[in-house]
C-alpha atoms as a PDB file:
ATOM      1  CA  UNK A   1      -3.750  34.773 312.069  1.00  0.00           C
ATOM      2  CA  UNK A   2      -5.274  33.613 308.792  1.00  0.00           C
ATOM      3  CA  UNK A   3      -4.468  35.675 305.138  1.00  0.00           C
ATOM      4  CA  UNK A   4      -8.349  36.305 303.712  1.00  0.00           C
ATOM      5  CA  UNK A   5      -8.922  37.393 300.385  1.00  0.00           C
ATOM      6  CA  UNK A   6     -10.605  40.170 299.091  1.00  0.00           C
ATOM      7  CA  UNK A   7     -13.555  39.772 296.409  1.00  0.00           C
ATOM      8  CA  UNK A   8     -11.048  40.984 293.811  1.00  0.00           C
ATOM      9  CA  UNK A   9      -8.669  38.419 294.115  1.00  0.00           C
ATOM     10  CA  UNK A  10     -11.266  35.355 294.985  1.00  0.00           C
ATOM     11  CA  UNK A  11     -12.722  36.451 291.472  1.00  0.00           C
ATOM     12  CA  UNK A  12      -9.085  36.358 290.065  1.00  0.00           C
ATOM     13  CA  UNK A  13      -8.607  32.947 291.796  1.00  0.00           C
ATOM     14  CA  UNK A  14     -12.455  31.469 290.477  1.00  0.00           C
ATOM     15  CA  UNK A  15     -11.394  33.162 287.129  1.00  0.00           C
ATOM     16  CA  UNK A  16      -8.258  31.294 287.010  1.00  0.00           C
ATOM     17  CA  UNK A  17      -9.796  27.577 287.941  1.00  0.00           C
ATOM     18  CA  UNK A  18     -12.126  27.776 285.506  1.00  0.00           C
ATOM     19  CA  UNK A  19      -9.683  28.735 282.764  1.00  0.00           C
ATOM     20  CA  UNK A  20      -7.773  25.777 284.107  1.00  0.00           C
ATOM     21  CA  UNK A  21     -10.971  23.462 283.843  1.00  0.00           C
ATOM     22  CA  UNK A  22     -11.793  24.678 280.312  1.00  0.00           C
ATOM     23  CA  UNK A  23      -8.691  24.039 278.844  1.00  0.00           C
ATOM     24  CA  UNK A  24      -8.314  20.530 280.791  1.00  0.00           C
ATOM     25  CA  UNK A  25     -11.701  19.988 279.273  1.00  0.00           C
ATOM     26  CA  UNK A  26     -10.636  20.750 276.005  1.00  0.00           C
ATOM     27  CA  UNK A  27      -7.553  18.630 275.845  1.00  0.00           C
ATOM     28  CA  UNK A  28      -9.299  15.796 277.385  1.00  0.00           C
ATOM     29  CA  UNK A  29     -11.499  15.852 274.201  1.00  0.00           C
ATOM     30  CA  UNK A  30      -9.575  16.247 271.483  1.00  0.00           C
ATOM     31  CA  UNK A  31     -10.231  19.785 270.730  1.00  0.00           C
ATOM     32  CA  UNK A  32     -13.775  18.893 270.819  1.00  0.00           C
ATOM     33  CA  UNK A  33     -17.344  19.650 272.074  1.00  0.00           C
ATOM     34  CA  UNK A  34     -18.645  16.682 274.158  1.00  0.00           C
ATOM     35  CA  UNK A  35     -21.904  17.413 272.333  1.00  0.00           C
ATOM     36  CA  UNK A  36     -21.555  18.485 268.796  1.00  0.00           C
ATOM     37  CA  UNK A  37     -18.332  17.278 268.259  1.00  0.00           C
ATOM     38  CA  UNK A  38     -17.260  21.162 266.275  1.00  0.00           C
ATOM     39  CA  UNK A  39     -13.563  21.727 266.747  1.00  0.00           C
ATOM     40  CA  UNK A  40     -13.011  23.956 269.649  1.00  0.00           C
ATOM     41  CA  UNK A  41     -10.243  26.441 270.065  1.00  0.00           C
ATOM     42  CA  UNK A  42      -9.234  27.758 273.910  1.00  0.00           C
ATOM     43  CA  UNK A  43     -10.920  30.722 272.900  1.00  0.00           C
ATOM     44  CA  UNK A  44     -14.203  29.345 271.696  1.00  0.00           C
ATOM     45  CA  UNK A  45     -14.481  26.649 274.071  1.00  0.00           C
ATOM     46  CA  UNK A  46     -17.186  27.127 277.423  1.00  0.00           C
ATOM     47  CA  UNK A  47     -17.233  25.249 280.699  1.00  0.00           C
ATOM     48  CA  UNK A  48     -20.477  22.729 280.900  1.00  0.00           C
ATOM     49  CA  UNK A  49     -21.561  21.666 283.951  1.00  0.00           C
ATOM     50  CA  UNK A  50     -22.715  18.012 282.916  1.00  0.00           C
ATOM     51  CA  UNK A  51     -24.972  18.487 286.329  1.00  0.00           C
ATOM     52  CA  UNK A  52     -26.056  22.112 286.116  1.00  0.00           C
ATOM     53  CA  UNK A  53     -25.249  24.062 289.075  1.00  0.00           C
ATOM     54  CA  UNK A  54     -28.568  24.835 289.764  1.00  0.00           C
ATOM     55  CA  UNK A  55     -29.710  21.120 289.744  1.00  0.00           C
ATOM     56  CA  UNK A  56     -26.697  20.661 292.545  1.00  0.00           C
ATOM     57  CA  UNK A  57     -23.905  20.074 290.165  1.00  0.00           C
ATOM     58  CA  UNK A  58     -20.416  21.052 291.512  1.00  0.00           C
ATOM     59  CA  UNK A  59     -17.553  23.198 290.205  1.00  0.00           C
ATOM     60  CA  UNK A  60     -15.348  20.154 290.297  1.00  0.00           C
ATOM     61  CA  UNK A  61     -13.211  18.666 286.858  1.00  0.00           C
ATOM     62  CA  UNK A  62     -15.674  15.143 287.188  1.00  0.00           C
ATOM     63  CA  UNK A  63     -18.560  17.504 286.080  1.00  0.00           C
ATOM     64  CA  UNK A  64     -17.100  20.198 283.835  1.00  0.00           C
ATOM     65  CA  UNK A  65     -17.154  19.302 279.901  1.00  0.00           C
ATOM     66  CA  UNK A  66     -15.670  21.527 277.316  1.00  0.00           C
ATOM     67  CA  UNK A  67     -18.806  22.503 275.002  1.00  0.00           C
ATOM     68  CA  UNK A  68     -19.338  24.938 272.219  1.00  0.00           C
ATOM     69  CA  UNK A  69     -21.365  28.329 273.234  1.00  0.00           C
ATOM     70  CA  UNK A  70     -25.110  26.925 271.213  1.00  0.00           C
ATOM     71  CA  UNK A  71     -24.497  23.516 272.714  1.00  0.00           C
ATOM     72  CA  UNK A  72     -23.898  25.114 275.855  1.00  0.00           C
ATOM     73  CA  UNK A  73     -26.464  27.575 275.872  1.00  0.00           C
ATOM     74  CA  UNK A  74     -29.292  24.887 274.984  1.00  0.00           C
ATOM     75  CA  UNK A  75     -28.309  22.823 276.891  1.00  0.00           C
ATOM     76  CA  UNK A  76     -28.695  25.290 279.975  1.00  0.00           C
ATOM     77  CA  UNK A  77     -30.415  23.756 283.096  1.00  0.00           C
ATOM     78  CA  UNK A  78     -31.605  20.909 281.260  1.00  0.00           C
ATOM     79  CA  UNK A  79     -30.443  17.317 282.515  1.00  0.00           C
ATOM     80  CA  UNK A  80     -27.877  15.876 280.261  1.00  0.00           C
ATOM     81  CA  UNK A  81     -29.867  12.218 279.842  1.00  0.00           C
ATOM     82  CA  UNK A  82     -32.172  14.058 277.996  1.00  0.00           C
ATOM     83  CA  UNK A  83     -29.989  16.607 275.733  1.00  0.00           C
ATOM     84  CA  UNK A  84     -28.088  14.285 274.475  1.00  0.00           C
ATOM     85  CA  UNK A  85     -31.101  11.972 273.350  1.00  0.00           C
ATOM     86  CA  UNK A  86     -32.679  15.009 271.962  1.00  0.00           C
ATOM     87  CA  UNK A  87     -29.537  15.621 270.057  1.00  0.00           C
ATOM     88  CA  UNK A  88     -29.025  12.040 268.821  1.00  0.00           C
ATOM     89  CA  UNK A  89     -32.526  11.515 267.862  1.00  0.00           C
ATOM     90  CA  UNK A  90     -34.196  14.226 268.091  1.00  0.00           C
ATOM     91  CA  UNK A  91     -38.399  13.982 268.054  1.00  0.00           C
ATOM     92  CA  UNK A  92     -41.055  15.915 265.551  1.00  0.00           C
ATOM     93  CA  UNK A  93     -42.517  19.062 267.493  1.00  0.00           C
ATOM     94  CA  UNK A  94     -39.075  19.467 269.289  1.00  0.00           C
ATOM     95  CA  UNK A  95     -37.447  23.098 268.689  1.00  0.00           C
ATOM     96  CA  UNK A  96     -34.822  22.893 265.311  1.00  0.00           C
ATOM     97  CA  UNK A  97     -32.269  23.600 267.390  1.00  0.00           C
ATOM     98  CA  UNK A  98     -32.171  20.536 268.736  1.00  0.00           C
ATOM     99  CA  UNK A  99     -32.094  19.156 264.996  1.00  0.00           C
ATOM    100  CA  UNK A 100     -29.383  21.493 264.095  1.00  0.00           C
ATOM    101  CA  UNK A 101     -27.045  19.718 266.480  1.00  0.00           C
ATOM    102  CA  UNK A 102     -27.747  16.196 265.228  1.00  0.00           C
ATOM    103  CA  UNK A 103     -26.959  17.404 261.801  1.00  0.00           C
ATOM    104  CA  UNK A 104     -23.600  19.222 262.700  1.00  0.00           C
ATOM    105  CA  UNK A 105     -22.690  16.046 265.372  1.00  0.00           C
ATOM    106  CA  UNK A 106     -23.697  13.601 262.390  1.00  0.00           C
ATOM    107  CA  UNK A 107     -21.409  15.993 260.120  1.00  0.00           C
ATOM    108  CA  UNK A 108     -18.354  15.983 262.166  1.00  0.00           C
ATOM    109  CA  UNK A 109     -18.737  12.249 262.868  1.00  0.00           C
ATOM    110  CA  UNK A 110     -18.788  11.659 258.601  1.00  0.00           C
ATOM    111  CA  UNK A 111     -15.430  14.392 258.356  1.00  0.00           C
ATOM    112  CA  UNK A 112     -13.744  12.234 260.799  1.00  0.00           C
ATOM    113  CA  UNK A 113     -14.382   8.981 259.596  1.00  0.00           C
ATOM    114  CA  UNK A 114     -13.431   9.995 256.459  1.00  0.00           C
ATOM    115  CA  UNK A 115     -10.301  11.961 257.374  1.00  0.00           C
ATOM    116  CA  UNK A 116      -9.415   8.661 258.816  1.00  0.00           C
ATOM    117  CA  UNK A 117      -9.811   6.078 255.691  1.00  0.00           C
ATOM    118  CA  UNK A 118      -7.576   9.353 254.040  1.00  0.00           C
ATOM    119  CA  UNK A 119      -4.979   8.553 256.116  1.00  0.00           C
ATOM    120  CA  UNK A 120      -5.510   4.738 256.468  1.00  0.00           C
ATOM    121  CA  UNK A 121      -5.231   4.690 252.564  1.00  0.00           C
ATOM    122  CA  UNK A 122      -2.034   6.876 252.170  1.00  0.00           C
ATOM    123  CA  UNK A 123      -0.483   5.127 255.138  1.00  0.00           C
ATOM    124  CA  UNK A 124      -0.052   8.045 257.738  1.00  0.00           C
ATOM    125  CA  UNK A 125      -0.629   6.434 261.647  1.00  0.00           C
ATOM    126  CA  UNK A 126      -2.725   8.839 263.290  1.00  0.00           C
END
């Protein structure tokens, strides 16, 4: 005879996977969102689904990305060929938000290229 669980505990058990994906996510990265490249924390990092789940995407690590909350809010639904061009070049007429990305990604990229010819010129190995 078979143990089943009850809602409860599946919802402790889904809880606990995605916590697990998150933070896999995260680490993975760098500490980083796979979009706007903002330093994430395990508190202020979300669970992408690179496929949404309503395009057929799966709760499975190949399609979970640790994203901030905006990137991962605007990103929503829409397919992530298109995102990210709209956040590495975004077009005229397209909503700021979209522009406020590129900035921040462009932003981060700068404060880490720096950071690194800091510590290339002072001789610390990263």
């Amino acid at each position: 005879m078979g143990y089943r669980l009850t809602a409860y505990q599946q919802r402790k058990l889904d809880s606990a996977f995605a916590r697990a994906d998150r933070e896999a996510a995260l680490r993975k990265q760098d500490g980083r969102c796979k979009y706007c490249l903002c330093q994430l924390t395990y508190k202020t990092v979300t669970r992408d689904h690179v496929i949404s789940r309503a395009a057929g995407g799966l709760d499975h690590r190949n399609n979970i990305v640790a994203s901030c909350a905006r990137c991962n809010s605007v990103k929503g639904r829409m397919p992530v060929k298109l995102f990210v061009r709209m956040i590495t070049s975004p077009e005229p007429g397209e909503p700021m938000v979209f522009r406020m990305i590129w900035f921040d990604r462009r932003l981060n990229h700068a404060l880490d290229e720096m950071e690194r010819n800091v510590f290339r010129a002072v001789g610390i190995k990263q």
